[in-house]
N, C-alpha and C. Protein backbone atom coordinates (compact mmCIF):
# COMPACT_ATOMS: atom_id res chain seq x y z
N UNK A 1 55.85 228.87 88.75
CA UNK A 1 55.32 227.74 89.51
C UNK A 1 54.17 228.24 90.36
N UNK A 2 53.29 227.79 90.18
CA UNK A 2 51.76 227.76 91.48
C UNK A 2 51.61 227.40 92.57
N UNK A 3 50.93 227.97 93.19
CA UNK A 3 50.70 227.76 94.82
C UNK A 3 50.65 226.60 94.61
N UNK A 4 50.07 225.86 93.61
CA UNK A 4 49.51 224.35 93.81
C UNK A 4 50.43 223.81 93.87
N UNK A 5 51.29 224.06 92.91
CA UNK A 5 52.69 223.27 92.55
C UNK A 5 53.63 223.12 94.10
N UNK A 6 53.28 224.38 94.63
CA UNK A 6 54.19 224.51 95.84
C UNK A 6 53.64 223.60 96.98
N UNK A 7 52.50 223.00 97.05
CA UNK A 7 51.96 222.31 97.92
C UNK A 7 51.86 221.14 97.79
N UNK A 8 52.12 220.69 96.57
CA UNK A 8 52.24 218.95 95.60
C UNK A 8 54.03 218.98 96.23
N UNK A 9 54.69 219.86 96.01
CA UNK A 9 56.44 219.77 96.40
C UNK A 9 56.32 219.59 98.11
N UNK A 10 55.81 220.39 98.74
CA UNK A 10 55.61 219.83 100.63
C UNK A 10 54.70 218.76 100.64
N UNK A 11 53.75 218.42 99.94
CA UNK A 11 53.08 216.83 99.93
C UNK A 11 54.60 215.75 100.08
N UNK A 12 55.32 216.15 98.98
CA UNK A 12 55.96 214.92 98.23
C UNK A 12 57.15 214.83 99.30
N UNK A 13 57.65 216.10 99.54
CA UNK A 13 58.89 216.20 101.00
C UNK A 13 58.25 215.41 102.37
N UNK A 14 57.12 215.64 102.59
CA UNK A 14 56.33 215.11 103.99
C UNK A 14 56.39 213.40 104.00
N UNK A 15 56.76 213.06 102.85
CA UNK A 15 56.67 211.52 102.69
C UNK A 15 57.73 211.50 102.75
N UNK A 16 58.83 211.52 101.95
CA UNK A 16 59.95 211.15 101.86
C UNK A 16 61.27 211.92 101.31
N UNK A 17 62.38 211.97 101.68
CA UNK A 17 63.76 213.00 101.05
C UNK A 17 63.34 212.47 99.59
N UNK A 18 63.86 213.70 98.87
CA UNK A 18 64.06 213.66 97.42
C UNK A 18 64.47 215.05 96.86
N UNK A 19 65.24 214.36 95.82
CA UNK A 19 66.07 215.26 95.08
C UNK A 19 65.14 216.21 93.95
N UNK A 20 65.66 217.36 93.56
CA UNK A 20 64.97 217.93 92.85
C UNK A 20 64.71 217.62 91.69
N UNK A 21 65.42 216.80 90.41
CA UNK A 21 65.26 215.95 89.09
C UNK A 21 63.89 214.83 89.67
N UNK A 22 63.74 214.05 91.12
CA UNK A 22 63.25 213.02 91.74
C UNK A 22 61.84 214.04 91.96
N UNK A 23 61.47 214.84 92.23
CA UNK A 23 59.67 216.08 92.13
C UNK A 23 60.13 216.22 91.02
N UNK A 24 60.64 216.45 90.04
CA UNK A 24 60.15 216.72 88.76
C UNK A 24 59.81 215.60 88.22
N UNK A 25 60.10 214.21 88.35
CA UNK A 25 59.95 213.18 87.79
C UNK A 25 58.57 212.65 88.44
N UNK A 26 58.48 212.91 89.58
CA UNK A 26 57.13 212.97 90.56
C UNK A 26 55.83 213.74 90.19
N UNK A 27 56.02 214.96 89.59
CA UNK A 27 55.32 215.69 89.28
C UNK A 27 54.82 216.28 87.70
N UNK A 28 55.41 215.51 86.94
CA UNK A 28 55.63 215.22 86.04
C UNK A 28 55.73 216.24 85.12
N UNK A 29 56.86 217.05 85.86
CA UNK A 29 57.70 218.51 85.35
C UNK A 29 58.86 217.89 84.53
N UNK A 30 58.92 218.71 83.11
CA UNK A 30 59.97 218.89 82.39
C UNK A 30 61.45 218.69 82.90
N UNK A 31 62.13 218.05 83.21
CA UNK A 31 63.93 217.75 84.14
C UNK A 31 64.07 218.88 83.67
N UNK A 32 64.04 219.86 82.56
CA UNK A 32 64.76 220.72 82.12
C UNK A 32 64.27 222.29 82.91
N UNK A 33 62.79 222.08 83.47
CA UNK A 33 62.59 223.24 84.54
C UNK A 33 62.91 222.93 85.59
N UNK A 34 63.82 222.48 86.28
CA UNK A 34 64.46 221.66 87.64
C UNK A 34 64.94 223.27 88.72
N UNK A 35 65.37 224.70 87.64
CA UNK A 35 65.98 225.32 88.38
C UNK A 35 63.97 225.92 88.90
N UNK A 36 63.62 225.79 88.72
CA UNK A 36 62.07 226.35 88.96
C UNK A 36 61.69 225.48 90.35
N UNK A 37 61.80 224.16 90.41
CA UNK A 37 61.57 223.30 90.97
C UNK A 37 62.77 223.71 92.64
N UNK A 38 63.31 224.18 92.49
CA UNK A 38 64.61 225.28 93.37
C UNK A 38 64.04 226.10 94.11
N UNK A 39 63.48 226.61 92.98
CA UNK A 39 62.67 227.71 93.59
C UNK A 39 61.42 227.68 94.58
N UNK A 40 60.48 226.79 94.21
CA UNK A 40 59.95 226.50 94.46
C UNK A 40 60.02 225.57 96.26
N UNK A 41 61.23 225.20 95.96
CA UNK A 41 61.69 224.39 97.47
C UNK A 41 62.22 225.58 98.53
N UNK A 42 62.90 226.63 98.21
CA UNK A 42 63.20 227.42 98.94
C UNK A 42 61.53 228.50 99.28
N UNK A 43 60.53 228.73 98.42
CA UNK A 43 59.66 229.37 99.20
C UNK A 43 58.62 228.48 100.06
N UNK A 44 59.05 226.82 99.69
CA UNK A 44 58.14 226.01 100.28
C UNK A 44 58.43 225.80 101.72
N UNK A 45 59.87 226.29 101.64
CA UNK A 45 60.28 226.91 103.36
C UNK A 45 59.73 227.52 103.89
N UNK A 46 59.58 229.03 103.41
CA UNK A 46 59.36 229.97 104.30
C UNK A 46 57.74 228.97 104.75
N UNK A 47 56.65 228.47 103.78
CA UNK A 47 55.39 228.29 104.32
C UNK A 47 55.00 227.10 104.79
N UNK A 48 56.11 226.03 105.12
CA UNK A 48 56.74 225.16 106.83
C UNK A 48 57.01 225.85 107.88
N UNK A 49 57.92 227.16 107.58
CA UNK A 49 58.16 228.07 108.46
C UNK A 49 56.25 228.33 109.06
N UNK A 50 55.80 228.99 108.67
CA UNK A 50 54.71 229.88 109.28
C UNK A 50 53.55 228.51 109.72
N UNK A 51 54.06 227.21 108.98
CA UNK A 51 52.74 225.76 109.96
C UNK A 51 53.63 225.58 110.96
N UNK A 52 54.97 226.11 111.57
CA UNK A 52 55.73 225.06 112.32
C UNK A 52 56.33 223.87 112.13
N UNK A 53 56.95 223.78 110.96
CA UNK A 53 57.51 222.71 110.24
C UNK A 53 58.76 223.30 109.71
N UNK A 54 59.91 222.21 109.69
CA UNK A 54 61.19 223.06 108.92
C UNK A 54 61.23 221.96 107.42
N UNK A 55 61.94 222.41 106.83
CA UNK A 55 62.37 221.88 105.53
C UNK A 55 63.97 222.11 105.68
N UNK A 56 64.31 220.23 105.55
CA UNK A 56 65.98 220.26 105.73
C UNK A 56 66.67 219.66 104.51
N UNK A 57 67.72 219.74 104.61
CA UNK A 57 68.44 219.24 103.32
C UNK A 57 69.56 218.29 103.88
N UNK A 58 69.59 217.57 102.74
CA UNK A 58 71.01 216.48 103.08
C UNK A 58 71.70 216.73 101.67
N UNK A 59 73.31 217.82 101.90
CA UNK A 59 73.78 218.38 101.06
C UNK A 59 74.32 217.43 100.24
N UNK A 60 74.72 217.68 99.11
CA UNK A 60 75.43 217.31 97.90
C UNK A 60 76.58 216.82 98.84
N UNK A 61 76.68 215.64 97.66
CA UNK A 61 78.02 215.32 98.40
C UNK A 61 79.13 214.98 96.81
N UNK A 62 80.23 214.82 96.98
CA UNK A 62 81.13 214.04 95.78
C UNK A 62 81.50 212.80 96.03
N UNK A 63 80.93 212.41 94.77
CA UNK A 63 81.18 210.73 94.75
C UNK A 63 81.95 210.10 94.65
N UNK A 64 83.15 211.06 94.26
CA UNK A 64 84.50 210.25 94.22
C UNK A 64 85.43 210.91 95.64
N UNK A 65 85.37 212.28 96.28
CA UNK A 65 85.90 212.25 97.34
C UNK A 65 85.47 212.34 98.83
N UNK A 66 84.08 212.48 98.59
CA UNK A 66 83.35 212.59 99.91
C UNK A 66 82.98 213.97 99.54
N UNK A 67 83.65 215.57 99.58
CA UNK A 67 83.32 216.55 99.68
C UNK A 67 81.88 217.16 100.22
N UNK A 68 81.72 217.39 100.80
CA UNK A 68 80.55 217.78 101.38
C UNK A 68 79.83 219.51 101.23
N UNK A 69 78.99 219.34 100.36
CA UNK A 69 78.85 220.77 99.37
C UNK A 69 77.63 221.94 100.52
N UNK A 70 78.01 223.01 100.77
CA UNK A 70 76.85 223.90 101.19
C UNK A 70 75.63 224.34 100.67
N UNK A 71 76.06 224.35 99.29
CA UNK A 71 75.39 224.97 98.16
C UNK A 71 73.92 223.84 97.75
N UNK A 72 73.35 224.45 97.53
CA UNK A 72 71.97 223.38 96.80
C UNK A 72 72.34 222.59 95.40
N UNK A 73 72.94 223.56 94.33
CA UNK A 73 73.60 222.67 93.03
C UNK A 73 74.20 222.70 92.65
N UNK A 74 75.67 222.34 93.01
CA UNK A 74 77.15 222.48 92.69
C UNK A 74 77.13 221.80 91.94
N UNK A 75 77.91 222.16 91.18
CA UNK A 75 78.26 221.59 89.62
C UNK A 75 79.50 220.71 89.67
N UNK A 76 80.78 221.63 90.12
CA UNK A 76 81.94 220.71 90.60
C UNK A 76 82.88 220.44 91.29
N UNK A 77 83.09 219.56 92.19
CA UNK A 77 84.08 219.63 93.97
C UNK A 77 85.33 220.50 92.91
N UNK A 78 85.37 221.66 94.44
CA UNK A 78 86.56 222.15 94.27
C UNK A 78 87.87 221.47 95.05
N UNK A 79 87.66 220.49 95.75
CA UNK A 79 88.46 219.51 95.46
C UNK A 79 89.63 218.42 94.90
N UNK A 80 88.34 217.50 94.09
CA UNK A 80 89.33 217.01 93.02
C UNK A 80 88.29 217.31 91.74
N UNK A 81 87.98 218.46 91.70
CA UNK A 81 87.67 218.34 90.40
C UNK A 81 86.67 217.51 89.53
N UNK A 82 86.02 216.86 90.32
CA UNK A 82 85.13 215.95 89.94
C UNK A 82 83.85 216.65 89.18
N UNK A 83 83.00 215.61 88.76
CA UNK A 83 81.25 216.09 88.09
C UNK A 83 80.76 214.86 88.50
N UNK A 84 81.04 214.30 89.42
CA UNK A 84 79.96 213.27 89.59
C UNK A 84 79.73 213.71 91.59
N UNK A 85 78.89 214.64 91.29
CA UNK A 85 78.10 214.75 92.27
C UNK A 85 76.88 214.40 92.74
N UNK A 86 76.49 213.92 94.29
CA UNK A 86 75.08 212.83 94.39
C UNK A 86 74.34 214.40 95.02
N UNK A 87 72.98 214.56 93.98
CA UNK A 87 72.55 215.94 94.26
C UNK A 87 72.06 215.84 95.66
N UNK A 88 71.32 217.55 96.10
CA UNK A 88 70.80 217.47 97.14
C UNK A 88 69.54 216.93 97.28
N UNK A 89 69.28 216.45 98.51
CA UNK A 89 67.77 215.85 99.16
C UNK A 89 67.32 216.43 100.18
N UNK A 90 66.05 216.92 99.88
CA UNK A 90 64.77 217.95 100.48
C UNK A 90 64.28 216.95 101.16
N UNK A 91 63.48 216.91 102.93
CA UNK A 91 62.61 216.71 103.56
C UNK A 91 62.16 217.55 104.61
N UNK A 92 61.00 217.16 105.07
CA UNK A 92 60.24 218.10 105.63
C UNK A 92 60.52 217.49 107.43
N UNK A 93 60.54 218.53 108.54
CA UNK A 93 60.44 217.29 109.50
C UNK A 93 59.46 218.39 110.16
N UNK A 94 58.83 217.13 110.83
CA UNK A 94 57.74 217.99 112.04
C UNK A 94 57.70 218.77 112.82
């Protein structure tokens, strides 16, 4: 992924939360490079970090029990066992 790419992903966070499948669909990246698109959100931190800006997340959650996930892309509540997880959402705040 490119500097550019990394600055189209803090464009798209500065407007509004969105999920990582939601910039690939924005950016009109392959769904199937999504773990790139990961990547890309975690170094788009560190360079919020150095303007004075943070990049926050609103974690995964499970849709059938609530579970509330730490992780960026859990696959499945250890819980109940579920796969219907609502992914995470990236924004930027001032």
């Amino acid at each position: 992924m490119s500097e550019m790419r990394i600055e189209d992903v803090i464009s798209l966070l500065e407007k509004e939360p969105m999920t990582a499948r939601e910039i690939c669909y924005a950016l009109q990246i392959d769904p199937s490079q999504e773990k790139e698109v990961f990547e890309a959100i975690k170094r788009s931190a560190k360079i919020l970090k150095r303007k004075g800006k943070q990049l926050l997340m609103i974690p995964p959650k499970c849709r059938k029990c609530g579970f509330q996930f730490e992780t960026m892309n859990p696959s499945r509540c250890p819980k109940c066992k579920s796969e219907w997880i609502e992914p995470a959402r990236f924004f930027v705040q001032p």
